[in-house]
Protein backbone atom coordinates (compact mmCIF):
# COMPACT_ATOMS: atom_id res chain seq x y z
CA UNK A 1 -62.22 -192.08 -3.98
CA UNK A 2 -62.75 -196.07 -4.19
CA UNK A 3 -61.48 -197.61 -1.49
CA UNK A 4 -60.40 -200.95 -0.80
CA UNK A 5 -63.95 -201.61 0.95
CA UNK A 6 -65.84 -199.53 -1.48
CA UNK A 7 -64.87 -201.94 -3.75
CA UNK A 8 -65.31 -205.22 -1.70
CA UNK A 9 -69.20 -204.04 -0.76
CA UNK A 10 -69.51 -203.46 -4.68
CA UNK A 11 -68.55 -206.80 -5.44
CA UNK A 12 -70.62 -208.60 -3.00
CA UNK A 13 -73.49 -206.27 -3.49
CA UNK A 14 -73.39 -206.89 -7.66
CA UNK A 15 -73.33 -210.91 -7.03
CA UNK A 16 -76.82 -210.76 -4.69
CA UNK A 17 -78.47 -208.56 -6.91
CA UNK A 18 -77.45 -210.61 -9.95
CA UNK A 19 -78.01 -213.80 -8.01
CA UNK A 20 -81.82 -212.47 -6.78
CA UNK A 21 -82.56 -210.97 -10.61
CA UNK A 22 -81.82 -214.79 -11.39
CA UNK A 23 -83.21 -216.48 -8.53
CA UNK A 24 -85.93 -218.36 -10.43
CA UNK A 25 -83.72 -220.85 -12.04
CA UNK A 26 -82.14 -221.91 -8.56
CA UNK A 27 -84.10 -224.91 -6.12
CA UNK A 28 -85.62 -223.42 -3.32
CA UNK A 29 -82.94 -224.59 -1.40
CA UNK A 30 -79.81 -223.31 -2.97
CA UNK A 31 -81.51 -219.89 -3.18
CA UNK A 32 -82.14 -220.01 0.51
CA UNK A 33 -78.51 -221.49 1.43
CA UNK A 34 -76.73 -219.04 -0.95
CA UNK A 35 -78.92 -215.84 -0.33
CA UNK A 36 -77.91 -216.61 3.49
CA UNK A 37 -74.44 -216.71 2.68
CA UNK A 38 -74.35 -213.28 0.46
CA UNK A 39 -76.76 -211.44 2.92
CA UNK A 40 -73.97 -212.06 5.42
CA UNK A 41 -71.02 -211.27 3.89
CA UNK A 42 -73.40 -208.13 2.71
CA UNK A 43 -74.22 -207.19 6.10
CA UNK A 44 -70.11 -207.90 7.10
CA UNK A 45 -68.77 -205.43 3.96
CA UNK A 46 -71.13 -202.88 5.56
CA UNK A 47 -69.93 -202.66 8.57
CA UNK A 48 -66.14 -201.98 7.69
CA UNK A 49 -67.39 -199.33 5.46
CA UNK A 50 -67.15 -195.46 5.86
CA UNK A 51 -68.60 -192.96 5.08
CA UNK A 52 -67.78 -188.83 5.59
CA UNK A 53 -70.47 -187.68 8.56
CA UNK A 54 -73.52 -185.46 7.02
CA UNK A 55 -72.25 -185.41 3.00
CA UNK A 56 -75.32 -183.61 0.99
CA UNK A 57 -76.33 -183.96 -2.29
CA UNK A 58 -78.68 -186.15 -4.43
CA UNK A 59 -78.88 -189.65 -5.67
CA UNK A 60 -80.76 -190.05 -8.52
CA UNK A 61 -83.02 -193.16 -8.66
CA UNK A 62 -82.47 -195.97 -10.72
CA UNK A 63 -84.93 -199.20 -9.84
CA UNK A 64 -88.31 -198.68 -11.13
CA UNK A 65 -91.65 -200.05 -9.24
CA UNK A 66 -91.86 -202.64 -12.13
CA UNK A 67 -88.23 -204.04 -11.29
CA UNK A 68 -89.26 -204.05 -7.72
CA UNK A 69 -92.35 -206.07 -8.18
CA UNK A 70 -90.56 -208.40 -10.06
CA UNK A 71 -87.92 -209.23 -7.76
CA UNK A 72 -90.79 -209.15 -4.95
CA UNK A 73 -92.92 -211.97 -6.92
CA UNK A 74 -89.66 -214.27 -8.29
CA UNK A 75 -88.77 -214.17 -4.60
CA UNK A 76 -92.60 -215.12 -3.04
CA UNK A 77 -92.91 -217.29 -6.25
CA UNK A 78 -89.84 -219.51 -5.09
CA UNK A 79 -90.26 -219.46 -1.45
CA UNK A 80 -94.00 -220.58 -1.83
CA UNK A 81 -95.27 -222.08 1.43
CA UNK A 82 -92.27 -220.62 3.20
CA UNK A 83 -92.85 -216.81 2.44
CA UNK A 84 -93.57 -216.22 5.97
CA UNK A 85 -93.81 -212.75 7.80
CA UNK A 86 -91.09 -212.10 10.24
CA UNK A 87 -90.39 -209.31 12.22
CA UNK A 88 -88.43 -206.49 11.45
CA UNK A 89 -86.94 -204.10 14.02
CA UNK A 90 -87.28 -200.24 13.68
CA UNK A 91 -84.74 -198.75 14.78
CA UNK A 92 -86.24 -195.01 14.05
CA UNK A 93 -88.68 -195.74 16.95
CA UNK A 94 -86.74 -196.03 20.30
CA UNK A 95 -89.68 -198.05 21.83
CA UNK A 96 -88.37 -200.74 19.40
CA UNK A 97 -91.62 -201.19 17.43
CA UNK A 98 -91.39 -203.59 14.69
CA UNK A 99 -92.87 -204.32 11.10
CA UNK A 100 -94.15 -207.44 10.00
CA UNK A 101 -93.63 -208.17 6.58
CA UNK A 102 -93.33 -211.03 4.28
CA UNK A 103 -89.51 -212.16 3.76
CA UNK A 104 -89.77 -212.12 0.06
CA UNK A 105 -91.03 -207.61 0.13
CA UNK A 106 -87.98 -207.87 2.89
CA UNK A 107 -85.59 -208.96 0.59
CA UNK A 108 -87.00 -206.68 -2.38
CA UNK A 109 -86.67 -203.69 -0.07
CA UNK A 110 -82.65 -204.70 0.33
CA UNK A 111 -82.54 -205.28 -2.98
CA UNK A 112 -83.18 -202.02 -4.22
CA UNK A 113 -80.88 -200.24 -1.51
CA UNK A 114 -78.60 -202.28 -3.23
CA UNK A 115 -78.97 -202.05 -6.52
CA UNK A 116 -79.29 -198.38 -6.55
CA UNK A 117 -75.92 -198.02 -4.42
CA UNK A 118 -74.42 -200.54 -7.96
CA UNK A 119 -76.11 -197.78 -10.08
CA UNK A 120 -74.88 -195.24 -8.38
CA UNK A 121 -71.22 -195.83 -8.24
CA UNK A 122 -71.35 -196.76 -12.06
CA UNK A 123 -71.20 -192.86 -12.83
CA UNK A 124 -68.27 -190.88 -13.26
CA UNK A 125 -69.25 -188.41 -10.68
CA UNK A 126 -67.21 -188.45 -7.65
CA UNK A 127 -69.63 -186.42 -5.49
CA UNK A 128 -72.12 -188.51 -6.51
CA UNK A 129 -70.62 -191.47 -5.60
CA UNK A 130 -69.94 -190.20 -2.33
CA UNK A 131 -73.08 -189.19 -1.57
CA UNK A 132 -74.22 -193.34 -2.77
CA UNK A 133 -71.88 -194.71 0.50
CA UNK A 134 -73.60 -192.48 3.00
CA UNK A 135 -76.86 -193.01 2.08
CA UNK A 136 -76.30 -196.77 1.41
CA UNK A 137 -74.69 -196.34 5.07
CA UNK A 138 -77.36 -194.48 6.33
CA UNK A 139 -80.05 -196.87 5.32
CA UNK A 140 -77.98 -199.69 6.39
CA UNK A 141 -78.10 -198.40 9.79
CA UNK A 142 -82.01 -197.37 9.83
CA UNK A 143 -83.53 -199.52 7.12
CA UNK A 144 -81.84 -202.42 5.05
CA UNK A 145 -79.45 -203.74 7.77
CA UNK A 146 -82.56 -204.29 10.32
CA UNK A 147 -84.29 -206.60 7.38
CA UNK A 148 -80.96 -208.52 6.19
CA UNK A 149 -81.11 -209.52 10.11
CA UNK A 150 -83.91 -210.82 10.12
CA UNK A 151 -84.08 -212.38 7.07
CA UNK A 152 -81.19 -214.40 7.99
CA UNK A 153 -82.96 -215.73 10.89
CA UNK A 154 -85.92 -217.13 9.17
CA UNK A 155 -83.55 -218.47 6.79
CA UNK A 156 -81.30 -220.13 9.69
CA UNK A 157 -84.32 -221.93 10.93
CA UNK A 158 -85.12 -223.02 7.64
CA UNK A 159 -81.79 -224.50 6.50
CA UNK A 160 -81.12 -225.53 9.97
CA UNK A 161 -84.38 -226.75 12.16
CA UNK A 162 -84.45 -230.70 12.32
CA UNK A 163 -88.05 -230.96 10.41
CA UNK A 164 -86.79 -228.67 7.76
CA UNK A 165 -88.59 -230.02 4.36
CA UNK A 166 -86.70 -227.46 1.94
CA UNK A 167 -84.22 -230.35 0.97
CA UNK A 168 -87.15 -232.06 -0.47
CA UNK A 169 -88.48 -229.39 -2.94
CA UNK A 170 -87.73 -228.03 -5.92
């Protein structure tokens, strides 16, 4: 059953992934300033979600290697200069190790969580679906969450720090 917030995380998740598939026709800073805004309402809709404890199944897998890459490169491509590598906490490793990683493969890697959770609801199988909100919840928790947080830092102190010279580029 589609709930209420089912549908909500849908909606928000559809306009980032449309936004980032058309990112390249944006300045750098209006894709900076509205990524920011959709990771966080993102990272929000996930939280109200739920999800039935330990559902099994399988997901089949909709974004190729090729679609990745391409988001991966529109996304370095447009940050240029400011594709830095931040930190990303594990949270699989209690010692709290983290991954460094370049924002723009950070915000490929939520990108396809997301997308396939979109392709995965567009069926007409129920169990299917189901089996899309825990995993999207379970990665959430353990993999795409961790990187929307810190991609929304970097991209505070970019839209935010007093020398900030995004306003001036294209």
């Amino acid at each position: 059953m589609i709930t209420k917030g089912i549908l909500e995380f849908i909606t928000i998740s559809k306009e980032l992934c449309a936004f980032l598939e058309l990112s390249e026709y944006e300045s750098k800073r209006i894709f900076i300033d509205k990524t920011q805004k959709l990771l966080s309402l993102l990272y929000l809709k996930a939280l109200v979600l739920n999800s039935h404890d330990d559902v099994d199944g399988y997901c089949e897998q909709f974004v190729t290697e090729e679609q990745w890459n391409y988001i991966q490169q529109s996304i370095q491509t447009k940050l240029g200069d400011h594709d830095v590598y931040i930190e990303v906490t594990s949270v699989e490793n209690k010692q709290s190790e983290k991954d460094t990683m370049p924002l723009s493969e950070a915000l490929a890697d939520v990108y396809q969580d997301i997308r396939e959770f979109i392709d995965r609801m567009r069926t007409d199988n129920d169990e299917m679906r189901e089996v899309a909100v825990y995993e999207c919840l379970q990665n959430f928790g353990m993999y795409w969450g961790p990187r929307v947080l810190s991609i929304m830092q970097e991209f505070h102190v970019l839209l935010y720090s007093v020398d900030s010279e995004i306003d001036n580029e294209e």
